[in-house]
C-alpha atoms as a PDB file:
ATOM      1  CA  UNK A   1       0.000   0.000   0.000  1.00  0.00           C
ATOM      2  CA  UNK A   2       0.758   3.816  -0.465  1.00  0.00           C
ATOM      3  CA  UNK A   3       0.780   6.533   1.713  1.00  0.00           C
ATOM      4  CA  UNK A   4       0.983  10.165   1.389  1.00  0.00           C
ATOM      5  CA  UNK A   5       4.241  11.630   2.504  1.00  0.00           C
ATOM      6  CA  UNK A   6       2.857  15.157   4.113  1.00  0.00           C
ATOM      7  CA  UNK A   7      -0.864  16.919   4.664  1.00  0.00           C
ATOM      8  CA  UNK A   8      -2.165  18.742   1.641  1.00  0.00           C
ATOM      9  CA  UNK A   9      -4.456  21.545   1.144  1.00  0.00           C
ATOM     10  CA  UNK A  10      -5.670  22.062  -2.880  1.00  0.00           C
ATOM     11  CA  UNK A  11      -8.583  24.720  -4.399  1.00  0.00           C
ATOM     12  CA  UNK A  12     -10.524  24.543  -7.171  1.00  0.00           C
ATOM     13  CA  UNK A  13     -13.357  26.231  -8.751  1.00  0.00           C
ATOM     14  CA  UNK A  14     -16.075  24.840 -10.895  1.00  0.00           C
ATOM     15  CA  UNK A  15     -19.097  26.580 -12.119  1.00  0.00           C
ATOM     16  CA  UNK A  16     -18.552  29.155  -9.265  1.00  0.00           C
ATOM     17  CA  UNK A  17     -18.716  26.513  -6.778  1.00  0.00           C
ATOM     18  CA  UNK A  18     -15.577  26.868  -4.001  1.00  0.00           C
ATOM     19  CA  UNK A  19     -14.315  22.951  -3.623  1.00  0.00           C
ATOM     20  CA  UNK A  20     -11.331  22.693  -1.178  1.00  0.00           C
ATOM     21  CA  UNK A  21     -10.288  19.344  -0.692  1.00  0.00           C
ATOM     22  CA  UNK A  22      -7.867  18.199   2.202  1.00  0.00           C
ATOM     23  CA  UNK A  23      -5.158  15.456   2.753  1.00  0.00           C
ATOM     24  CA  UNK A  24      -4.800  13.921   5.795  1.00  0.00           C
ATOM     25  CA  UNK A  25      -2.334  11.742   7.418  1.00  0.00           C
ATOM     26  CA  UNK A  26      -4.334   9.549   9.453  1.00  0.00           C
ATOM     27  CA  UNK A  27      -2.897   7.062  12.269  1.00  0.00           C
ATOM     28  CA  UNK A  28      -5.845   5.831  13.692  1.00  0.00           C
ATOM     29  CA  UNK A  29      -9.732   6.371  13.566  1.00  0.00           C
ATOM     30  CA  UNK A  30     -10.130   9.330  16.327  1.00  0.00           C
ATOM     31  CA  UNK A  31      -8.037  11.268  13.470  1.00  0.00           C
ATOM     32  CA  UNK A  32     -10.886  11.281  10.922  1.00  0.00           C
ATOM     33  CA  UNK A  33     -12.934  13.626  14.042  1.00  0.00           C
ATOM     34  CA  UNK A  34      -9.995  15.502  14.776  1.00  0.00           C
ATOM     35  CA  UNK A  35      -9.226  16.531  10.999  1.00  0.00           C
ATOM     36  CA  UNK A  36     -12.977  17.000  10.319  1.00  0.00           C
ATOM     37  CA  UNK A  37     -13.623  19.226  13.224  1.00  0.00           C
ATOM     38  CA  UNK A  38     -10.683  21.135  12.470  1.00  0.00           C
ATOM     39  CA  UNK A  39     -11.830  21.684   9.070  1.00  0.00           C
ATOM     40  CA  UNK A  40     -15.921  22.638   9.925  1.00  0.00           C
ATOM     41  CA  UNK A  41     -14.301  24.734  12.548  1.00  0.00           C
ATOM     42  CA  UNK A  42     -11.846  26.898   9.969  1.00  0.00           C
ATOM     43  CA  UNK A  43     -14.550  26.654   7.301  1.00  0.00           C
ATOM     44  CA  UNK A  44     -17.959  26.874   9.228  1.00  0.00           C
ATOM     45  CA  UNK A  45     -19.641  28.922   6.185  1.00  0.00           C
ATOM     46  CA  UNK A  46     -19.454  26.052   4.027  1.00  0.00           C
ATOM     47  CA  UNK A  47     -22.366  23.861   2.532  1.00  0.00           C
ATOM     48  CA  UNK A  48     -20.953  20.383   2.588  1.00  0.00           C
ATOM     49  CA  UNK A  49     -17.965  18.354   3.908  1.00  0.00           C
ATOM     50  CA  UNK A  50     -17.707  15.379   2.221  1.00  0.00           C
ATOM     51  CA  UNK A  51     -14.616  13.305   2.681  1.00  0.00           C
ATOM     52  CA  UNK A  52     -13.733   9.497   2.657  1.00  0.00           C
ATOM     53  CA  UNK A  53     -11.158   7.620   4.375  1.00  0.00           C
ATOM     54  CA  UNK A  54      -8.736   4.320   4.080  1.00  0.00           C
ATOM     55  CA  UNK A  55      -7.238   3.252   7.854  1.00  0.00           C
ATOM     56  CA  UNK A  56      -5.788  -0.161   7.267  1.00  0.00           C
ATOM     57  CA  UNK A  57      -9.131  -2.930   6.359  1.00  0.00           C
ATOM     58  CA  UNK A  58     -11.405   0.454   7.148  1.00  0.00           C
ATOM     59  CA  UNK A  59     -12.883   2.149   4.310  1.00  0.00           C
ATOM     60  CA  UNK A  60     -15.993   5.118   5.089  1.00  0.00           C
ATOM     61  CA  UNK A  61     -17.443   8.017   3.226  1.00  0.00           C
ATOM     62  CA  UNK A  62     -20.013  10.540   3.528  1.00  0.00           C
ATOM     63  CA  UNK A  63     -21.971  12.587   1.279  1.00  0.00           C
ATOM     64  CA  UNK A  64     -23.167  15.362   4.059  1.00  0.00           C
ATOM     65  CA  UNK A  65     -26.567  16.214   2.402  1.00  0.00           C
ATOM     66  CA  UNK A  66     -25.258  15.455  -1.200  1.00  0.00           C
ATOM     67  CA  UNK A  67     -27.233  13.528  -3.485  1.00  0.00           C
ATOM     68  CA  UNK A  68     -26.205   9.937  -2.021  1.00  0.00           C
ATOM     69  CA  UNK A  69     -22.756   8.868  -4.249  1.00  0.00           C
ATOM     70  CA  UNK A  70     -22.326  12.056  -6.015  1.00  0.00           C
ATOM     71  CA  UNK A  71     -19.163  13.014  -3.402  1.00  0.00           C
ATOM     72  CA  UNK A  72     -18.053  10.550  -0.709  1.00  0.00           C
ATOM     73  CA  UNK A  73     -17.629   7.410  -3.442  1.00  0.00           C
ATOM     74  CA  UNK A  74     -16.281   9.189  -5.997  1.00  0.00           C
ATOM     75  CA  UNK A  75     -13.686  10.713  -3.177  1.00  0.00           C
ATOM     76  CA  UNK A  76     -13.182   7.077  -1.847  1.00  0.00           C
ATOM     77  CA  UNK A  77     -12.370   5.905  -5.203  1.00  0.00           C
ATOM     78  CA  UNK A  78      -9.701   8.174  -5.802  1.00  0.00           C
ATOM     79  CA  UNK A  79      -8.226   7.433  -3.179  1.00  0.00           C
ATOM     80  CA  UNK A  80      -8.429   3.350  -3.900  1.00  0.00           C
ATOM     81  CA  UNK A  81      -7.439   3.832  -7.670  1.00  0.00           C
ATOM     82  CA  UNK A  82      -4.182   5.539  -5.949  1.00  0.00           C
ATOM     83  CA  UNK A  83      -3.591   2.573  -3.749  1.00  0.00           C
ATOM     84  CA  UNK A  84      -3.479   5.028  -0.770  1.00  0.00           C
ATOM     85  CA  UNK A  85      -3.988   4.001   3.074  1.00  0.00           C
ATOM     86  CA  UNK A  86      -3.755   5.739   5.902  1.00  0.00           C
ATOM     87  CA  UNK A  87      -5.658   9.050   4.578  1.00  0.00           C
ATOM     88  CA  UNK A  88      -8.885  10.930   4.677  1.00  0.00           C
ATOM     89  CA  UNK A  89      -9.505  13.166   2.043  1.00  0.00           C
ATOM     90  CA  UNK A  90     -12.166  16.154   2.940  1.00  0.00           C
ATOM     91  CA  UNK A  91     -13.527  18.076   0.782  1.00  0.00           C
ATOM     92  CA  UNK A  92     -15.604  21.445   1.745  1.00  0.00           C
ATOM     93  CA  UNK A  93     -18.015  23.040  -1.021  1.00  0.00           C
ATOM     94  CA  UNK A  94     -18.768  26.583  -1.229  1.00  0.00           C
ATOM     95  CA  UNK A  95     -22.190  26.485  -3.185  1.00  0.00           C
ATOM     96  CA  UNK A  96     -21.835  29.213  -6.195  1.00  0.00           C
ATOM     97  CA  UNK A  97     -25.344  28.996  -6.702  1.00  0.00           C
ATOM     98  CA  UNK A  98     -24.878  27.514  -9.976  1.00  0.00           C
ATOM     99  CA  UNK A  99     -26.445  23.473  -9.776  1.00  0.00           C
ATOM    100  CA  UNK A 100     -24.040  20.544 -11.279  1.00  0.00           C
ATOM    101  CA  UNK A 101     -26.341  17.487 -11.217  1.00  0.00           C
ATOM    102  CA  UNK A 102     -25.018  14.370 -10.417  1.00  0.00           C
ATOM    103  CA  UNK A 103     -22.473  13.677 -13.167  1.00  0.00           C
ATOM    104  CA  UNK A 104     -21.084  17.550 -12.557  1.00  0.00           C
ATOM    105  CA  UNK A 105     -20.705  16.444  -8.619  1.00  0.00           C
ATOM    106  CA  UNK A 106     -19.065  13.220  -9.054  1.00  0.00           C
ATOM    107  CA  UNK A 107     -16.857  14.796 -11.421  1.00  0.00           C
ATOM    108  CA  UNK A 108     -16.093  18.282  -9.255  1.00  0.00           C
ATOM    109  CA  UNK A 109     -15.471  15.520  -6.142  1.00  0.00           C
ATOM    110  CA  UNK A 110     -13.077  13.415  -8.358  1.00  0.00           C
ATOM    111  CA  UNK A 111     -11.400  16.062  -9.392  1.00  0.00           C
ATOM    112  CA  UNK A 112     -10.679  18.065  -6.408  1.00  0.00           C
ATOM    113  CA  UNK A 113      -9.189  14.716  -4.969  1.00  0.00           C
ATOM    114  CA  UNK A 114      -6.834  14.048  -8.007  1.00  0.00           C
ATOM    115  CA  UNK A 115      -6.091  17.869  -8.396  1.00  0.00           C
ATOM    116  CA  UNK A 116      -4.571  17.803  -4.897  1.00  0.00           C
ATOM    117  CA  UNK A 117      -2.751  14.525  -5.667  1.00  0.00           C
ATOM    118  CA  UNK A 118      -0.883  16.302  -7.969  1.00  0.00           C
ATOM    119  CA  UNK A 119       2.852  16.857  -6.839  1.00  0.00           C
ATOM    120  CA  UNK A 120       2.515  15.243  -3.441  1.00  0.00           C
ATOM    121  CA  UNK A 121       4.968  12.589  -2.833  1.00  0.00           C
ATOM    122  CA  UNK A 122       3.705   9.069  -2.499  1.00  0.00           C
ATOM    123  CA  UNK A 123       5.202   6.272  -1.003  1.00  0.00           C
ATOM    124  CA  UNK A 124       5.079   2.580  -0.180  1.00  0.00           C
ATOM    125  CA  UNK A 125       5.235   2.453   3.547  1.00  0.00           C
ATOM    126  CA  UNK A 126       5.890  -0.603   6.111  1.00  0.00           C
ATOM    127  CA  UNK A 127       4.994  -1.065   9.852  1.00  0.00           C
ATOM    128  CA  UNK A 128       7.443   0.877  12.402  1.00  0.00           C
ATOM    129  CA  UNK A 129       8.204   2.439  15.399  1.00  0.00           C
ATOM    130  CA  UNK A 130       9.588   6.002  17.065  1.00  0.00           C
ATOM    131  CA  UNK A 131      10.603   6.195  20.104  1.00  0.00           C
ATOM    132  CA  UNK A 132      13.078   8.430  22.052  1.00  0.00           C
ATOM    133  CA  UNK A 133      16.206   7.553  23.905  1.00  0.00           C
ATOM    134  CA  UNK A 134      18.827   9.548  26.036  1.00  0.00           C
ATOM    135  CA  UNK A 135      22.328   8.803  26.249  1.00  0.00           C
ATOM    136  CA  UNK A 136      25.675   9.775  28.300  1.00  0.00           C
ATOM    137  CA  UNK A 137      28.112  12.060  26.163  1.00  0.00           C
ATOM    138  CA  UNK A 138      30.521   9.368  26.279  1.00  0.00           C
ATOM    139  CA  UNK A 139      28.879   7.247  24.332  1.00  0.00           C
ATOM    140  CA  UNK A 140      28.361   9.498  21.637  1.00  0.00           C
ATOM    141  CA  UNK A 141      30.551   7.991  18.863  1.00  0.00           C
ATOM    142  CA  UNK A 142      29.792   4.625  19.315  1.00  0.00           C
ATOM    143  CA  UNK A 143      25.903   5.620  19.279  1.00  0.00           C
ATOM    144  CA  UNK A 144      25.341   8.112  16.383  1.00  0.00           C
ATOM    145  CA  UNK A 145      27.873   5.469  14.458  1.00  0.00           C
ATOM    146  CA  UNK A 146      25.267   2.903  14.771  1.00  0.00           C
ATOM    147  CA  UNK A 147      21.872   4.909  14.567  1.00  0.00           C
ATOM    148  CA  UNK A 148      22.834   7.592  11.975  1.00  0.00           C
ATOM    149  CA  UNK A 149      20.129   6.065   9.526  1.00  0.00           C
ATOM    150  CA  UNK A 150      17.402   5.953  12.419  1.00  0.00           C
ATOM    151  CA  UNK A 151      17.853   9.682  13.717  1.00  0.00           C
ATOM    152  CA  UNK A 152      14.743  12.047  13.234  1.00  0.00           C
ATOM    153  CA  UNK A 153      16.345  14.762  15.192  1.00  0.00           C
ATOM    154  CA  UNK A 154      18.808  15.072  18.543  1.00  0.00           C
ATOM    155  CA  UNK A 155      19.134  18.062  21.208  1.00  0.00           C
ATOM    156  CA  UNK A 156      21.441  18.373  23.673  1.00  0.00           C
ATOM    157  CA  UNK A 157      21.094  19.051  27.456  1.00  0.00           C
ATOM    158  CA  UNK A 158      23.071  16.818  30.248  1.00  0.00           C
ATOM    159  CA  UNK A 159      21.748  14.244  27.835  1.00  0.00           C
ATOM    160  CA  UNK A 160      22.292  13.517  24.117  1.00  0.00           C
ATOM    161  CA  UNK A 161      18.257  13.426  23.327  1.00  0.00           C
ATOM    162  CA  UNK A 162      17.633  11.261  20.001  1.00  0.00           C
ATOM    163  CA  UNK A 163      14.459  10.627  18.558  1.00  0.00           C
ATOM    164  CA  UNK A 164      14.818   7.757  16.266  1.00  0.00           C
ATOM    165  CA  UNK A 165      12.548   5.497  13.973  1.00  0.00           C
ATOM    166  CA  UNK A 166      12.896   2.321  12.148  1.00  0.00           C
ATOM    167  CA  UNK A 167      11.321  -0.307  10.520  1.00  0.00           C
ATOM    168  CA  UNK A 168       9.872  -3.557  13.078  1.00  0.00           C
ATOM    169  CA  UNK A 169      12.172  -5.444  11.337  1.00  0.00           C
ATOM    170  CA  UNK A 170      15.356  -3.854  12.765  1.00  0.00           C
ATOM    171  CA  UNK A 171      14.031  -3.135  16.036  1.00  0.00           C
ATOM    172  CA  UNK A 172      15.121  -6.198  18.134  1.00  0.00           C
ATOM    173  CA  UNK A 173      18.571  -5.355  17.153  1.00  0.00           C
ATOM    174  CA  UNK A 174      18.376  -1.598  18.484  1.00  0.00           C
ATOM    175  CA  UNK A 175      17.027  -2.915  21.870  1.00  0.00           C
ATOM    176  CA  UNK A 176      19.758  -5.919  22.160  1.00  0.00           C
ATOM    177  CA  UNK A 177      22.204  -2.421  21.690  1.00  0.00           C
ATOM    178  CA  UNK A 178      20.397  -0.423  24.104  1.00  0.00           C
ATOM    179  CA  UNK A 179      20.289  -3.059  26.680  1.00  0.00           C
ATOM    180  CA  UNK A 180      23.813  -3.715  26.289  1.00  0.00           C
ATOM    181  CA  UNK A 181      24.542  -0.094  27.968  1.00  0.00           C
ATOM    182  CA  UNK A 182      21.406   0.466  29.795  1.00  0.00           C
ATOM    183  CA  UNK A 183      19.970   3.101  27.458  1.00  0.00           C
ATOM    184  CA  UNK A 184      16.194   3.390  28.271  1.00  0.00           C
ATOM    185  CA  UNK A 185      13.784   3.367  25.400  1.00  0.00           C
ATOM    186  CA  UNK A 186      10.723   6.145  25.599  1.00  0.00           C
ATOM    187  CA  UNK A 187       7.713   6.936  23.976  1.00  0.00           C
ATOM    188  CA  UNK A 188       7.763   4.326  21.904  1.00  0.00           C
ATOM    189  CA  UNK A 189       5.046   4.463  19.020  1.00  0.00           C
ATOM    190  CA  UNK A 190       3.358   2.787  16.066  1.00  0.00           C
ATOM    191  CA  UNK A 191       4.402   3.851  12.568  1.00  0.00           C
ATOM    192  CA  UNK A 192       4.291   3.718   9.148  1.00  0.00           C
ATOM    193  CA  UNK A 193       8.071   4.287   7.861  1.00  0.00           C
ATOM    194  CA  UNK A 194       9.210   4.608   4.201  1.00  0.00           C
ATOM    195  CA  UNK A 195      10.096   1.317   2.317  1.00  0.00           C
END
């Protein structure tokens, strides 16, 4: 499966209807509300917000008062003829006072979705983790030697702070390291990491 590599916003106008369609990251279902409420709260003017998501064997979409599978399916579809998982894709319509019928919907819906597709960077993902770990300043060399391809980002305090991710795959070996000089593993999370 595909996923998208970053959130996307995308505009288009059709017939002097406003459709704004939305990419979402999603992790696991409580983002669909999250995203959505951020959206009806930033654009509470709007008609409809019709979105459809993929989350792993979950697929949903929802017209909001549009005639039933002129916008959620068509969105949904999009998304499955993309091979994408892991995303919702909202998309809020301005009515321009102008009426599309059902074809003009289902192709203003489609469209908005593949429009923002455009340019975005997709990948194949696998299962992961992140997690954080702090080590002594004496271990420095022999750490960032060994985790230089896991490192997201590292501050330093009386601590070297990393926070790291990796595939499952090469996680076992990480923690046989970290036990071998007592380095504590933290906040250690579910992920989807690049293949």
């Amino acid at each position: 499966m595909l996923m998208i590599e970053k959130n996307k916003k995308n505009e288009i106008v059709i017939n002097k209807s406003r459709f704004i369609n939305f990419l979402f990251i999603i992790e696991e279902l409580s983002d669909v509300e999250k995203y959505l409420n951020e959206v009806k709260n930033e654009y509470r003017d709007a008609t409809h917000y019709c979105y459809a998501f993929i989350l792993d064997n979950t697929k949903r979409f929802n017209d909001d008062n549009e005639p039933g599978g002129t916008a959620g399916m068509p969105i949904l579809n999009v998304l499955e003829s993309n091979s994408l998982n892991h995303v919702l894709a909202v998309t809020v319509r301005y009515f321009g006072g102008i009426k599309l019928g059902a074809g003009g919907l289902v192709r203003a819906y489609t469209k908005s979705v593949t429009e923002n597709l455009k340019d975005l960077n997709i990948f194949e993902y696998t299962d992961g983790y992140t997690f954080d770990i702090s080590i002594p300043y004496e271990l420095k060399d022999i750490m960032e030697s060994k985790l230089k391809e896991y490192i997201i980002t590292k501050n330093y305090s009386d601590t070297i702070n990393y926070s790291l991710s990796t595939k499952k795959e090469y996680f076992d070996n990480l923690k046989e390291l970290f036990n071998k000089y007592n380095i504590e593993i933290k906040n250690l999370k579910n992920t989807k990491i690049k293949e």
